[in-house]
C-alpha atoms as a PDB file:
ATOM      1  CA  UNK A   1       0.000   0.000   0.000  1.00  0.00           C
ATOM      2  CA  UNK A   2       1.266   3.010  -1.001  1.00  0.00           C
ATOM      3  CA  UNK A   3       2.326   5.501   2.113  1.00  0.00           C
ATOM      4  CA  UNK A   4       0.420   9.188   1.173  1.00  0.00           C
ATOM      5  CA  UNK A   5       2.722  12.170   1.520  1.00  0.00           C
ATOM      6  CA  UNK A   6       0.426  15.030   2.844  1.00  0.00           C
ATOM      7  CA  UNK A   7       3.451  17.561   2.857  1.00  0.00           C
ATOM      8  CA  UNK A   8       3.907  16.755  -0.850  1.00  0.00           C
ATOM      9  CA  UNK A   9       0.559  17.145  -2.126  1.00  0.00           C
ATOM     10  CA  UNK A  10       0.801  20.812  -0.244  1.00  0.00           C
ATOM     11  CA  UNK A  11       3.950  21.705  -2.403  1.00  0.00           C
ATOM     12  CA  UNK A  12       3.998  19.500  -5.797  1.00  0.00           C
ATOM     13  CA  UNK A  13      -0.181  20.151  -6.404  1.00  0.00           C
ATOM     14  CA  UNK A  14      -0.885  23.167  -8.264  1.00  0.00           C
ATOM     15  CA  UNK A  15      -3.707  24.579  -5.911  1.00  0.00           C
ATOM     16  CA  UNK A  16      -4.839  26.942  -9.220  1.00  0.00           C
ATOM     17  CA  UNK A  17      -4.993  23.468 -11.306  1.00  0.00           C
ATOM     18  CA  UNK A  18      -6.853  21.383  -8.590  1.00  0.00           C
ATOM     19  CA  UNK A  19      -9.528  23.780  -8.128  1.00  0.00           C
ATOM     20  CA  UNK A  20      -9.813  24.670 -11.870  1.00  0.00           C
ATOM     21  CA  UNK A  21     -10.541  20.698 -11.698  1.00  0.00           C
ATOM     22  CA  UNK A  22     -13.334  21.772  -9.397  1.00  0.00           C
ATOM     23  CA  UNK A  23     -14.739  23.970 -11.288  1.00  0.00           C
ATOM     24  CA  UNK A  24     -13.583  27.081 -10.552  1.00  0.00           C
ATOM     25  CA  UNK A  25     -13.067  30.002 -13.090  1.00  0.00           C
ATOM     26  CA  UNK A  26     -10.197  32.375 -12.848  1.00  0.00           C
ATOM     27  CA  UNK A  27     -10.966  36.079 -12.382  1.00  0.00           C
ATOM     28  CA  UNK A  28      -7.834  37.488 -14.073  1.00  0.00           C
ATOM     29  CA  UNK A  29      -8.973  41.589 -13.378  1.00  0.00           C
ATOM     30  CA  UNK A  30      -8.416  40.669  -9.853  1.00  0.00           C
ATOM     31  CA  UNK A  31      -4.566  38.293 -10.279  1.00  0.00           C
ATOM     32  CA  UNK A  32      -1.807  39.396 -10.045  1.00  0.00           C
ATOM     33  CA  UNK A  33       1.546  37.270 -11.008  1.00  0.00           C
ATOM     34  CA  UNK A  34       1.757  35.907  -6.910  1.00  0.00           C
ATOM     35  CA  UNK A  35      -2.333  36.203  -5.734  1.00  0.00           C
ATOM     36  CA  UNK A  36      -4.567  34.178  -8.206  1.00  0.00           C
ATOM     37  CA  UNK A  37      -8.158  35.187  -7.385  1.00  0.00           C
ATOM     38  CA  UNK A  38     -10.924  32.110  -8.629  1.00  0.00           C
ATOM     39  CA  UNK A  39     -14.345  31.743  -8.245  1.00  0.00           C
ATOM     40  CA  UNK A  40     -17.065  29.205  -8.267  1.00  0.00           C
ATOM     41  CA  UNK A  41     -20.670  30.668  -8.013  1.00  0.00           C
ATOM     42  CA  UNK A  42     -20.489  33.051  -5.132  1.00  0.00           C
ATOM     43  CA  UNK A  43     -17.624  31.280  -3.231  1.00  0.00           C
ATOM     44  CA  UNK A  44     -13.982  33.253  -4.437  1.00  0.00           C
ATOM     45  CA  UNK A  45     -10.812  32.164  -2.774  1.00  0.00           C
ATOM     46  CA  UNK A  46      -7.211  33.836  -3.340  1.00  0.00           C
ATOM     47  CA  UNK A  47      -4.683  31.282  -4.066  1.00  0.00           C
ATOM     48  CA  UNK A  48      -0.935  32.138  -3.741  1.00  0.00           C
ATOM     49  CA  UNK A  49       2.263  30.490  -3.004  1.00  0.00           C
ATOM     50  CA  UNK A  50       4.956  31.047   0.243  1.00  0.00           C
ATOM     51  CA  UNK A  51       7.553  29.354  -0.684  1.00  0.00           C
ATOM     52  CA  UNK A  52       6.872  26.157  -1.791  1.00  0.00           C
ATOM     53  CA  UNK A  53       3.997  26.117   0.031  1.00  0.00           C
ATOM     54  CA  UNK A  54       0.239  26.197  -1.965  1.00  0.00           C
ATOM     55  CA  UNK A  55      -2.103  28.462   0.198  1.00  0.00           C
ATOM     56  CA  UNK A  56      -5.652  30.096   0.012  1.00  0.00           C
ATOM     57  CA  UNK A  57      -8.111  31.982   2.068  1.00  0.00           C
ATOM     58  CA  UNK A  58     -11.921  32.614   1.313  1.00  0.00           C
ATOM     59  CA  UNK A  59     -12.988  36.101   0.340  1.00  0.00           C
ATOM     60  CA  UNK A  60     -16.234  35.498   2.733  1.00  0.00           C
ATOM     61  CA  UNK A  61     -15.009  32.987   5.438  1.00  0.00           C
ATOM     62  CA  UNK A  62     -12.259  33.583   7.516  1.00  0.00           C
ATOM     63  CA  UNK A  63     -12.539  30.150   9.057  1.00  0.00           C
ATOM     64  CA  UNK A  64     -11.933  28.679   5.171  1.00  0.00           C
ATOM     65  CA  UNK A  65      -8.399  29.269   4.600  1.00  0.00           C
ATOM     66  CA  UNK A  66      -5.334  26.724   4.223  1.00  0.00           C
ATOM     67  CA  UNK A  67      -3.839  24.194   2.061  1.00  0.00           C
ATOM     68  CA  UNK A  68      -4.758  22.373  -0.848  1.00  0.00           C
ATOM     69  CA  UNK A  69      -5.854  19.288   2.389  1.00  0.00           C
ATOM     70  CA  UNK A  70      -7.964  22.353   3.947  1.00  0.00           C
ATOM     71  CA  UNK A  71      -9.541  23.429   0.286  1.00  0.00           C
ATOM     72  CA  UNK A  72     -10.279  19.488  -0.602  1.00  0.00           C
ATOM     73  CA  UNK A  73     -11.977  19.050   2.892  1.00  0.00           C
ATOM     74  CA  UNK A  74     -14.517  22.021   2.732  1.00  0.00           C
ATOM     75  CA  UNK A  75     -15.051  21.297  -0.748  1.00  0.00           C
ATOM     76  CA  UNK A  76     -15.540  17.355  -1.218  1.00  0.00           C
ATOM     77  CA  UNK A  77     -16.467  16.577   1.914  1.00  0.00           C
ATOM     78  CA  UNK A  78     -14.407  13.789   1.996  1.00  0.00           C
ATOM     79  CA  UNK A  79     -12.684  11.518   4.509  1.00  0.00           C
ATOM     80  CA  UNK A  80      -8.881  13.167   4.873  1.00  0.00           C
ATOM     81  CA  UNK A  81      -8.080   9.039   4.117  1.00  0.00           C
ATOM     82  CA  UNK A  82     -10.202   9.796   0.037  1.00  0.00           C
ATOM     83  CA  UNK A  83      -8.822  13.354  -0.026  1.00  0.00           C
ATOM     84  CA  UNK A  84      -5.476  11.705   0.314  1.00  0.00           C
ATOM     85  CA  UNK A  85      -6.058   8.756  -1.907  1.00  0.00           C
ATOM     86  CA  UNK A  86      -7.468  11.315  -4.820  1.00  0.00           C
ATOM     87  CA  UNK A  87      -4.480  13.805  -3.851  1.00  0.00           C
ATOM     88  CA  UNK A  88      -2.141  10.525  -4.818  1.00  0.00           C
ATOM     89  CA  UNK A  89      -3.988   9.937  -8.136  1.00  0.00           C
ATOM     90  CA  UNK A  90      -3.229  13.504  -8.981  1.00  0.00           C
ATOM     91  CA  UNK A  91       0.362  13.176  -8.833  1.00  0.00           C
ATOM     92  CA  UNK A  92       0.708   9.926  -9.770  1.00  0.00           C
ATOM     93  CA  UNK A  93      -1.184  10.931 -13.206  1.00  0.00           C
ATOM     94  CA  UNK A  94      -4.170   8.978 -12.752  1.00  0.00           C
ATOM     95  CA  UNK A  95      -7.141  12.228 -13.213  1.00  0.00           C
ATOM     96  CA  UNK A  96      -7.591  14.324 -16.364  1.00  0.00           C
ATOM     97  CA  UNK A  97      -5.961  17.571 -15.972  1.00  0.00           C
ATOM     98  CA  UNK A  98      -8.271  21.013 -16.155  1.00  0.00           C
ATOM     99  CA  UNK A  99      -7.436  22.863 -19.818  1.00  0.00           C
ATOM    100  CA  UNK A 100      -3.841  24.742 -19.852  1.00  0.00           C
ATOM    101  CA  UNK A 101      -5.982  28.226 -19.913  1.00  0.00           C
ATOM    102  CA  UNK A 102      -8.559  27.190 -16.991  1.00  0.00           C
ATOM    103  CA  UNK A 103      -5.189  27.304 -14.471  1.00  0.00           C
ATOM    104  CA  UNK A 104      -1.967  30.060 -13.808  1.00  0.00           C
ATOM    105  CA  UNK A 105       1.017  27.687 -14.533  1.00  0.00           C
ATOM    106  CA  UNK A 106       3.649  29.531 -12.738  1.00  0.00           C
ATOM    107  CA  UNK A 107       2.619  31.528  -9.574  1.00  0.00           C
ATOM    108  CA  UNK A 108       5.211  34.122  -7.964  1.00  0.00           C
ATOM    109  CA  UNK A 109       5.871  33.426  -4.132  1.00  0.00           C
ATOM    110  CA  UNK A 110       4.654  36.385  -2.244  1.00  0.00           C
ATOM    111  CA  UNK A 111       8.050  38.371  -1.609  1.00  0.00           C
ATOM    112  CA  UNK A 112       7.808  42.089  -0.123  1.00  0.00           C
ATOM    113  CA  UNK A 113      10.568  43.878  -2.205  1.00  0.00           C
ATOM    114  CA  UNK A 114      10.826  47.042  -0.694  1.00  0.00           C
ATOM    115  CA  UNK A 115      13.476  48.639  -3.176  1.00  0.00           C
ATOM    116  CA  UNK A 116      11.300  47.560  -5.893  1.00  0.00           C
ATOM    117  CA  UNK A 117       7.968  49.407  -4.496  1.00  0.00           C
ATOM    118  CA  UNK A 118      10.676  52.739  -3.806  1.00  0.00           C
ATOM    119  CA  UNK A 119      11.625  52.688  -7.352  1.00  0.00           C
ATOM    120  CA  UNK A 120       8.571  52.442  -8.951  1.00  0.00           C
ATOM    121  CA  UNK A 121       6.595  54.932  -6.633  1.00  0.00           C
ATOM    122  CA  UNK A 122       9.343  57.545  -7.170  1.00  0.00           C
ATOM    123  CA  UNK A 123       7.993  57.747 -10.806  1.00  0.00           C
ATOM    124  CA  UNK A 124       4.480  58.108 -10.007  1.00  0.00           C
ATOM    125  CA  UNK A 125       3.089  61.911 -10.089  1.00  0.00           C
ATOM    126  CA  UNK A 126       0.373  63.606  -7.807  1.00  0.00           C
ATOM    127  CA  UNK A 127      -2.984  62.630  -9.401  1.00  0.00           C
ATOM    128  CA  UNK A 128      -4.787  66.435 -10.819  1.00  0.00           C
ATOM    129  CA  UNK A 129      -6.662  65.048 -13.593  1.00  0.00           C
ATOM    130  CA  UNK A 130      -7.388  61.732 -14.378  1.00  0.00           C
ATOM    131  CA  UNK A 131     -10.404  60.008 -15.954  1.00  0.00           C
ATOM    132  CA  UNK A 132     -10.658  56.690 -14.064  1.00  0.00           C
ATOM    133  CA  UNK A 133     -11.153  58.666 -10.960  1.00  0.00           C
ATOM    134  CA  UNK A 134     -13.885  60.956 -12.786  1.00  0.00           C
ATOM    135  CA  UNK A 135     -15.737  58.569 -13.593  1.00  0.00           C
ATOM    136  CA  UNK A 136     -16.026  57.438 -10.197  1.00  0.00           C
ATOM    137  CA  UNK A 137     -17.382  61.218  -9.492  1.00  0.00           C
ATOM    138  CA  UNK A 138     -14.321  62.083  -7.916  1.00  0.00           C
ATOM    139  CA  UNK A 139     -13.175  65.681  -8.768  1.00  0.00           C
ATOM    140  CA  UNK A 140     -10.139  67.309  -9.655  1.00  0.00           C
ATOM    141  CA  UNK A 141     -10.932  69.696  -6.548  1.00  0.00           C
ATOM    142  CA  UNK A 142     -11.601  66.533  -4.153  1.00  0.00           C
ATOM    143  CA  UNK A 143      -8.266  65.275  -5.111  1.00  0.00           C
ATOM    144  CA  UNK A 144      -5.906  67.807  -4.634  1.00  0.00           C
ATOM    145  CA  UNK A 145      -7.548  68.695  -0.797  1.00  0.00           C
ATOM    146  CA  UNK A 146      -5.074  69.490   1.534  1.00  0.00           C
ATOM    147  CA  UNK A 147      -6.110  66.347   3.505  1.00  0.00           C
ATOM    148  CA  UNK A 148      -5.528  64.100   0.302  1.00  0.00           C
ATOM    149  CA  UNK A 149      -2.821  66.138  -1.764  1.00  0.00           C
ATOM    150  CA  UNK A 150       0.000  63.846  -1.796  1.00  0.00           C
ATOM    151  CA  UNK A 151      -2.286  60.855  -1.363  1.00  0.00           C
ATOM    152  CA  UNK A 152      -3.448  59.803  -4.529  1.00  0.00           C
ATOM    153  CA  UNK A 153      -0.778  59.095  -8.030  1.00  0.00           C
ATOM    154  CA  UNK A 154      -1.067  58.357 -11.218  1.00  0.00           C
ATOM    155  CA  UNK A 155       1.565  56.042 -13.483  1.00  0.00           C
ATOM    156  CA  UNK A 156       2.243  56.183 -16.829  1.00  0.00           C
ATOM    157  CA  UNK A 157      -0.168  53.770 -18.221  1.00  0.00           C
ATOM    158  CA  UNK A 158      -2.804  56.414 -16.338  1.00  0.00           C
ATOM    159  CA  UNK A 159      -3.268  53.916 -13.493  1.00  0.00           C
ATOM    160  CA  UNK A 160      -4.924  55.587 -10.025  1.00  0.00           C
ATOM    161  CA  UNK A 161      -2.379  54.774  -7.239  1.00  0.00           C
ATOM    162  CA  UNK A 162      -2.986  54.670  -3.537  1.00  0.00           C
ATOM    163  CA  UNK A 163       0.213  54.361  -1.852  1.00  0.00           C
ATOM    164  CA  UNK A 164       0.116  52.110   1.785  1.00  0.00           C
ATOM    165  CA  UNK A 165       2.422  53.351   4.610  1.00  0.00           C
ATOM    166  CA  UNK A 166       4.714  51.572   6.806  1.00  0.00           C
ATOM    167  CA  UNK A 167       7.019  53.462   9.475  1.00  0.00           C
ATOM    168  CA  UNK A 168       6.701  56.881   7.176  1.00  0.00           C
ATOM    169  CA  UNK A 169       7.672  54.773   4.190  1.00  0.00           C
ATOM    170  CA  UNK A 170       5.735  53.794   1.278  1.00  0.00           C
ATOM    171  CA  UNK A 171       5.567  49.921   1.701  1.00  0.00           C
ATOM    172  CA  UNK A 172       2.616  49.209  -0.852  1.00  0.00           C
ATOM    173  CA  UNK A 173       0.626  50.337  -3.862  1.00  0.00           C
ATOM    174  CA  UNK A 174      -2.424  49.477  -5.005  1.00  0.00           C
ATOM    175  CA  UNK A 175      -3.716  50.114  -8.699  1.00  0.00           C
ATOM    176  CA  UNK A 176      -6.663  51.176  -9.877  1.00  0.00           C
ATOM    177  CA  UNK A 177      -8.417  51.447 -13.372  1.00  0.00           C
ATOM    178  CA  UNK A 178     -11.173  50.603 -15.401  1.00  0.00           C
ATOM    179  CA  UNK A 179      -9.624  47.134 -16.033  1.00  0.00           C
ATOM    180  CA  UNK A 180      -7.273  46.716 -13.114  1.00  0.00           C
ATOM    181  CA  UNK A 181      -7.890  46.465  -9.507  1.00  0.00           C
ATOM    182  CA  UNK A 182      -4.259  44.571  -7.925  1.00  0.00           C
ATOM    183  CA  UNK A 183      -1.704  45.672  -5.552  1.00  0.00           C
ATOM    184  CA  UNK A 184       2.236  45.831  -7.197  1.00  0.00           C
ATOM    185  CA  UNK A 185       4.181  43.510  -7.098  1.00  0.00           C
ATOM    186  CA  UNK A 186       6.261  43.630  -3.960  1.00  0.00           C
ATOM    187  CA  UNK A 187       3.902  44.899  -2.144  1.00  0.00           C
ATOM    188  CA  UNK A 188       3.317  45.001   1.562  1.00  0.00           C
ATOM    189  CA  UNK A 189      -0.722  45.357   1.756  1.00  0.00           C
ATOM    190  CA  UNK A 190      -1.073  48.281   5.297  1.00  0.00           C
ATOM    191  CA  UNK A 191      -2.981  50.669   5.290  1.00  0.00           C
ATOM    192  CA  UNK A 192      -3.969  53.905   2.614  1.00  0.00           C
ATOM    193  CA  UNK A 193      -4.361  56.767   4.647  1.00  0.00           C
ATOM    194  CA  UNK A 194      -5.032  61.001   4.398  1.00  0.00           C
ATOM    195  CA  UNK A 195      -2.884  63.301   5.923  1.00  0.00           C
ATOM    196  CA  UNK A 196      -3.578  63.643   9.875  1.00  0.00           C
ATOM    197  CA  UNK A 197      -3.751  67.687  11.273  1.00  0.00           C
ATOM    198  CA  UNK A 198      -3.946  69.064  14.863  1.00  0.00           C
ATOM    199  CA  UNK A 199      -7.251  68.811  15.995  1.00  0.00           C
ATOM    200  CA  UNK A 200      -8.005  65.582  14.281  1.00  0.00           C
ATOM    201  CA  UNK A 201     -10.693  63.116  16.526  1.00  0.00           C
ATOM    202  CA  UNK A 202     -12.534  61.016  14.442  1.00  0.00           C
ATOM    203  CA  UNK A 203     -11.238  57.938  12.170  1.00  0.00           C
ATOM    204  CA  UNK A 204     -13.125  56.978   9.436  1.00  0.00           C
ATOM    205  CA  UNK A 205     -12.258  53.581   8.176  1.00  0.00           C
ATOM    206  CA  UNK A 206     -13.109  52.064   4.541  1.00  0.00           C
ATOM    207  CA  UNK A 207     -12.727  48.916   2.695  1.00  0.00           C
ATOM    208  CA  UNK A 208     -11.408  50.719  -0.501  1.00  0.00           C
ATOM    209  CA  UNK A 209      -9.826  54.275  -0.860  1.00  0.00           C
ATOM    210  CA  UNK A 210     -12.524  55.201  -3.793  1.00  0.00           C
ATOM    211  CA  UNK A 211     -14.724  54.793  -0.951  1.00  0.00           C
ATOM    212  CA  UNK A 212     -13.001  56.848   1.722  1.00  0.00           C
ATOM    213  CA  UNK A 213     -13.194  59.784  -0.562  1.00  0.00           C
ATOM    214  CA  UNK A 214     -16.654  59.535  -1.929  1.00  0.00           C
ATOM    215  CA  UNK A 215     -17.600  59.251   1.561  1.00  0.00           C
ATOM    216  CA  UNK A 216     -16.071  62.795   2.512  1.00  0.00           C
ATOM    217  CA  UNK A 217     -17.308  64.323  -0.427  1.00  0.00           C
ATOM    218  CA  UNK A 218     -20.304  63.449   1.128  1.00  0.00           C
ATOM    219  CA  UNK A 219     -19.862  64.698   4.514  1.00  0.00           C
ATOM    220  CA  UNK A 220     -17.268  66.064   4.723  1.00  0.00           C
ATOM    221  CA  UNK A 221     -16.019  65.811   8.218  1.00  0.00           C
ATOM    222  CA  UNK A 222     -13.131  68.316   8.606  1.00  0.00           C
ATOM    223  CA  UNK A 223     -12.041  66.973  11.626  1.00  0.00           C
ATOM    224  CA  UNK A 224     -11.282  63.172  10.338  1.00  0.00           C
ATOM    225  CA  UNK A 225      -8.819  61.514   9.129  1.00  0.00           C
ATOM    226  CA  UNK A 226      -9.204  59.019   6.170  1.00  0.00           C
ATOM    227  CA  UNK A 227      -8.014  55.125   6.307  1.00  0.00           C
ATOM    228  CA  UNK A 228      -8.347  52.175   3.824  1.00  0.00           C
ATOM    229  CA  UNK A 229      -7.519  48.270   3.878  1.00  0.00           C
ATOM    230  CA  UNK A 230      -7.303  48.157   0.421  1.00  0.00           C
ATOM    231  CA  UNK A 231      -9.862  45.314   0.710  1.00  0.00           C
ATOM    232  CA  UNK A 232     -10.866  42.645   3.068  1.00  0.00           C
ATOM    233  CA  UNK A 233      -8.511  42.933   6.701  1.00  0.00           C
ATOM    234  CA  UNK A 234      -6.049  40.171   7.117  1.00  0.00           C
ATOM    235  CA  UNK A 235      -4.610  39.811  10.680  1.00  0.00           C
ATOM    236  CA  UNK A 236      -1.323  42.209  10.278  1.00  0.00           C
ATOM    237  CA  UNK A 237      -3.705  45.141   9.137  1.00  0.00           C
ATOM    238  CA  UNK A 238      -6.291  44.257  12.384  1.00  0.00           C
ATOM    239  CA  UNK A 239      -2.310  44.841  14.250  1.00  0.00           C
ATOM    240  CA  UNK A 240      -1.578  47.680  12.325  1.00  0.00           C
ATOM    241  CA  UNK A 241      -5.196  49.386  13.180  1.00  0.00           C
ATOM    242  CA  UNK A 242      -5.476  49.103  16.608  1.00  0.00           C
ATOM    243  CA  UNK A 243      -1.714  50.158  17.101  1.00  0.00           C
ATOM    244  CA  UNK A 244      -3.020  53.557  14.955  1.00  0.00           C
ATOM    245  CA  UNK A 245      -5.898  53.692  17.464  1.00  0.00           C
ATOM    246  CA  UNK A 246      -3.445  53.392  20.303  1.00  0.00           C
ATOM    247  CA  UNK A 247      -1.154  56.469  18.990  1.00  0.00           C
ATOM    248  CA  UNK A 248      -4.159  58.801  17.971  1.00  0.00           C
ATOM    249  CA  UNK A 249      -3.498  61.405  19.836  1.00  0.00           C
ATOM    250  CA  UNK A 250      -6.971  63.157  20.954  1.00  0.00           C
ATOM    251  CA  UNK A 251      -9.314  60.527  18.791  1.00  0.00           C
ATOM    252  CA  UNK A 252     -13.359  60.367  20.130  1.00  0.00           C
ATOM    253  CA  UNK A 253     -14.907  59.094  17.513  1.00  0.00           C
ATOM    254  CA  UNK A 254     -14.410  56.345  14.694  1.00  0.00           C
ATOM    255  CA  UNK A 255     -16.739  55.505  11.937  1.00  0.00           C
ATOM    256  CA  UNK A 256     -16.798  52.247   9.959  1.00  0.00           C
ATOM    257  CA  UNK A 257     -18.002  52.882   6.545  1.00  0.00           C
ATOM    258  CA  UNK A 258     -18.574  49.319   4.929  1.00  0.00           C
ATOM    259  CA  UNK A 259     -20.355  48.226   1.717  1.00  0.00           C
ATOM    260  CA  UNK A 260     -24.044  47.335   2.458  1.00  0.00           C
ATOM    261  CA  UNK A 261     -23.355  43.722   1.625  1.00  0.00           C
ATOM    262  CA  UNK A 262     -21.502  40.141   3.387  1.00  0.00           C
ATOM    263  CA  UNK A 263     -18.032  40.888   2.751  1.00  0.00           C
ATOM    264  CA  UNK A 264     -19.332  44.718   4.440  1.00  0.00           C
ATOM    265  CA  UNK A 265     -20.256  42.914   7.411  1.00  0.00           C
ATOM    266  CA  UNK A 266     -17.122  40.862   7.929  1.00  0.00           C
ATOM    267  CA  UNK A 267     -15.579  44.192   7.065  1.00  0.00           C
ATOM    268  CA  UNK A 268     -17.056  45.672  10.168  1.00  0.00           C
ATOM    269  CA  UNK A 269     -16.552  42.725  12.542  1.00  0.00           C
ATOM    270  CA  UNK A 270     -12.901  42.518  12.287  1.00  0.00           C
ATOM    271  CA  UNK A 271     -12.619  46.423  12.261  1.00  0.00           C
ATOM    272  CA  UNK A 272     -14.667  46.354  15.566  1.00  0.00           C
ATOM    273  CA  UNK A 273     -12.248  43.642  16.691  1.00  0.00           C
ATOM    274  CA  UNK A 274      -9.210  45.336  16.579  1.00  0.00           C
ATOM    275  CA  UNK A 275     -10.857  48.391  17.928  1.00  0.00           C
ATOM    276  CA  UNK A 276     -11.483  46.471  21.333  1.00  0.00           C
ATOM    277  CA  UNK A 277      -8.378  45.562  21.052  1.00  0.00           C
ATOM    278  CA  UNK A 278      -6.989  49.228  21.172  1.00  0.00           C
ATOM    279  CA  UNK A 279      -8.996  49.616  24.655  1.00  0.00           C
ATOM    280  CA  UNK A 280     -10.609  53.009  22.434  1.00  0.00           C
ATOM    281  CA  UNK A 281     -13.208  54.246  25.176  1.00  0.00           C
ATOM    282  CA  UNK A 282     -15.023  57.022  22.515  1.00  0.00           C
ATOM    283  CA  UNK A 283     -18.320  56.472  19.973  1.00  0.00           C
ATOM    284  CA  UNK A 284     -17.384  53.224  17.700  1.00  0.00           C
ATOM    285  CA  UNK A 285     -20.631  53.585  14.898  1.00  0.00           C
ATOM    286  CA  UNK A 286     -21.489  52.210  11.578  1.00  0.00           C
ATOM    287  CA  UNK A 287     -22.738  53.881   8.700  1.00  0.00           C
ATOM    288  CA  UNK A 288     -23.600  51.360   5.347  1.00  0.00           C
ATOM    289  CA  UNK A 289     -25.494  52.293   2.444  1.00  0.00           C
ATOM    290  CA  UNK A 290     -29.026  52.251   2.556  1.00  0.00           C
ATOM    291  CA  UNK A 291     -29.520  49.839  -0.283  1.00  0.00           C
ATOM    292  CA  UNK A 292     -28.350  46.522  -0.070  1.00  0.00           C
ATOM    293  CA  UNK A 293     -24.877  45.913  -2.477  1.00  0.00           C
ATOM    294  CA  UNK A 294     -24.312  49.477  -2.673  1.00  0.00           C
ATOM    295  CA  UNK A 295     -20.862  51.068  -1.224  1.00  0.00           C
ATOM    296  CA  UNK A 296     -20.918  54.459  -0.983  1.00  0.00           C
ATOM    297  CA  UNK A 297     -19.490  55.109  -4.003  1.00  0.00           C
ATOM    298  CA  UNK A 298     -22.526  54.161  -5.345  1.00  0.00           C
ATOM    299  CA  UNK A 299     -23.920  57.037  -2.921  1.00  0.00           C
ATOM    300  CA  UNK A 300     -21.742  59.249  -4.564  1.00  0.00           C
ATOM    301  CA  UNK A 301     -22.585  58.380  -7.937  1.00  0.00           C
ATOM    302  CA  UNK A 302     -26.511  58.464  -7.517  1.00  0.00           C
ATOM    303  CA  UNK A 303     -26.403  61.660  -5.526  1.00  0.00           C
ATOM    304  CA  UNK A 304     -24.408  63.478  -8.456  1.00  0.00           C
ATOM    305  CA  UNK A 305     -26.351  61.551 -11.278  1.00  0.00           C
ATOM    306  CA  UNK A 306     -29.463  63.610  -9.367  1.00  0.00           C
ATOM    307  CA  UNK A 307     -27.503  66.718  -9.509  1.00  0.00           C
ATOM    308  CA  UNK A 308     -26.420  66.295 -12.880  1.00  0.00           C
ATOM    309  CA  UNK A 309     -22.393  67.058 -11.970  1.00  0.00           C
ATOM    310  CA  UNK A 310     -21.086  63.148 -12.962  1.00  0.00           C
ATOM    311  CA  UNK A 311     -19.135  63.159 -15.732  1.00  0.00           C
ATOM    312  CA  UNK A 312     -19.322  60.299 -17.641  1.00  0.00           C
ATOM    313  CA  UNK A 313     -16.068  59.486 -19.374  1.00  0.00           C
END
């Protein structure tokens, strides 16, 4: 009888291949070269590599996360003894193989390359106009705020930039476009934040920077400073927010300003996780869209499409 090597299957499978032979679809707007992002009806999972190692986490449970043993198990529902029988099968060439273009071949291992993110964001330029951003409703006069001056870049293939912070440096950058929605590669994923002034007490914290500024042009809170995940909160961000908590001098008040949807409310639990965590004492609220699957740059959008000032580009 043949002895099953779990730590093989974990490094020699192709996680991208074995759940293309699942049936899930890659969503290549939202890959990059080291984070492969697949779905299968509403379940999407992120699939990269450290090291040798084949890894994923669930976009909507944080309990589903793992290895290609941890994937098979949720999925199959199998004994561990048939997941590692099949798992054997695979590598011993005894399934059919998914189509070449139904998997990512070669995956990058997730490196942060720090040099790398310095060089590149030394050629960006201070977004003033840009028409990915305008068509999101966001002005040319929202942009260059004092609180967001300095904040927001462009690159030369017109890409929106939104630079992440770590110890004063820029550790991070996440693109935006019409067609592109991925961090760089190298990237350490922080946090996007607005400048912070004297006099500054309230946080307001958002899933995505496009909705941190729709949300001010909104309300426009003088008083707040602006943060972003960049997306949904992995563990070192939950760190990295309640340690900003901790060191806000004078803070009374933070808002949570999710999308009006699942991933919104997972949004808000972790944020209000790490905010206990902080031992903050002041008014912790939410405020979601209205509508159900709206974020509030959808608020944005319908408020100017009423007014007439959207530009549609």
């Amino acid at each position: 009888m043949t002895q099953l090597d779990y730590s093989k299957f974990k490094t020699d499978i192709n996680l991208t291949q074995y759940a293309a032979h699942l049936g899930y679809e890659i969503d290549r707007k939202k890959s990059t070269r080291s984070s492969i992002a697949m779905r299968k009806d509403s379940d999407k999972v992120i699939i990269s590599r450290r090291g040798n190692l084949w890894v994923y986490f669930s976009v909507t449970d944080d309990s589903d996360n793992g290895t290609i043993i941890d994937f098979a198990e949720k999925r199959t529902h199998k004994s561990i003894g048939e997941i590692g029988r099949d798992l054997q099968n695979w590598i011993g060439g005894g399934v059919s193989l998914p189509h070449a273009k139904s998997y990512v071949r070669e995956v990058a291992p997730q490196e942060y390359d720090p040099a790398r993110i310095a060089g590149i964001f030394k050629a960006l330029k201070p977004v003033n106009k840009h028409r990915y951003l305008a068509s999101r409703g966001l002005t040319d006069a929202l942009l260059t705020e004092r609180r967001f001056a300095g904040r927001v870049f462009t690159d030369r293939y017109q890409n929106a930039a939104f630079p992440h912070f770590k110890d004063g440096q820029v550790c991070g950058l996440e693109l935006k476009n019409h067609d592109k929605a991925l961090f760089v590669r190298g990237s350490e994923k922080t946090l996007w934040r607005s400048y912070v002034f004297k006099g500054d007490n309230t946080l307001i914290l958002a899933e995505a920077v496009i909705d941190a500024l729709s949300y001010h042009a909104l309300y426009n809170r003088g008083n707040a400073v602006y943060a972003a995940t960049g997306g949904g909160l992995s563990p070192e961000q939950s760190q990295i927010i309640t340690a900003f908590i901790r060191n806000f001098a004078n803070l009374e008040h933070i808002i949570i300003i999710p999308d009006h949807d699942q991933g919104g409310d997972k949004f808000e639990k972790r944020i209000r996780e790490a905010v206990e965590l902080s031992g903050f004492e002041g008014l912790c609220e939410t405020h979601r869209p209205c509508l159900e699957g709206q974020d509030w740059n959808d608020v944005y959008k319908d408020t100017l499409e009423k007014t007439g000032k959207i530009m549609h580009i």
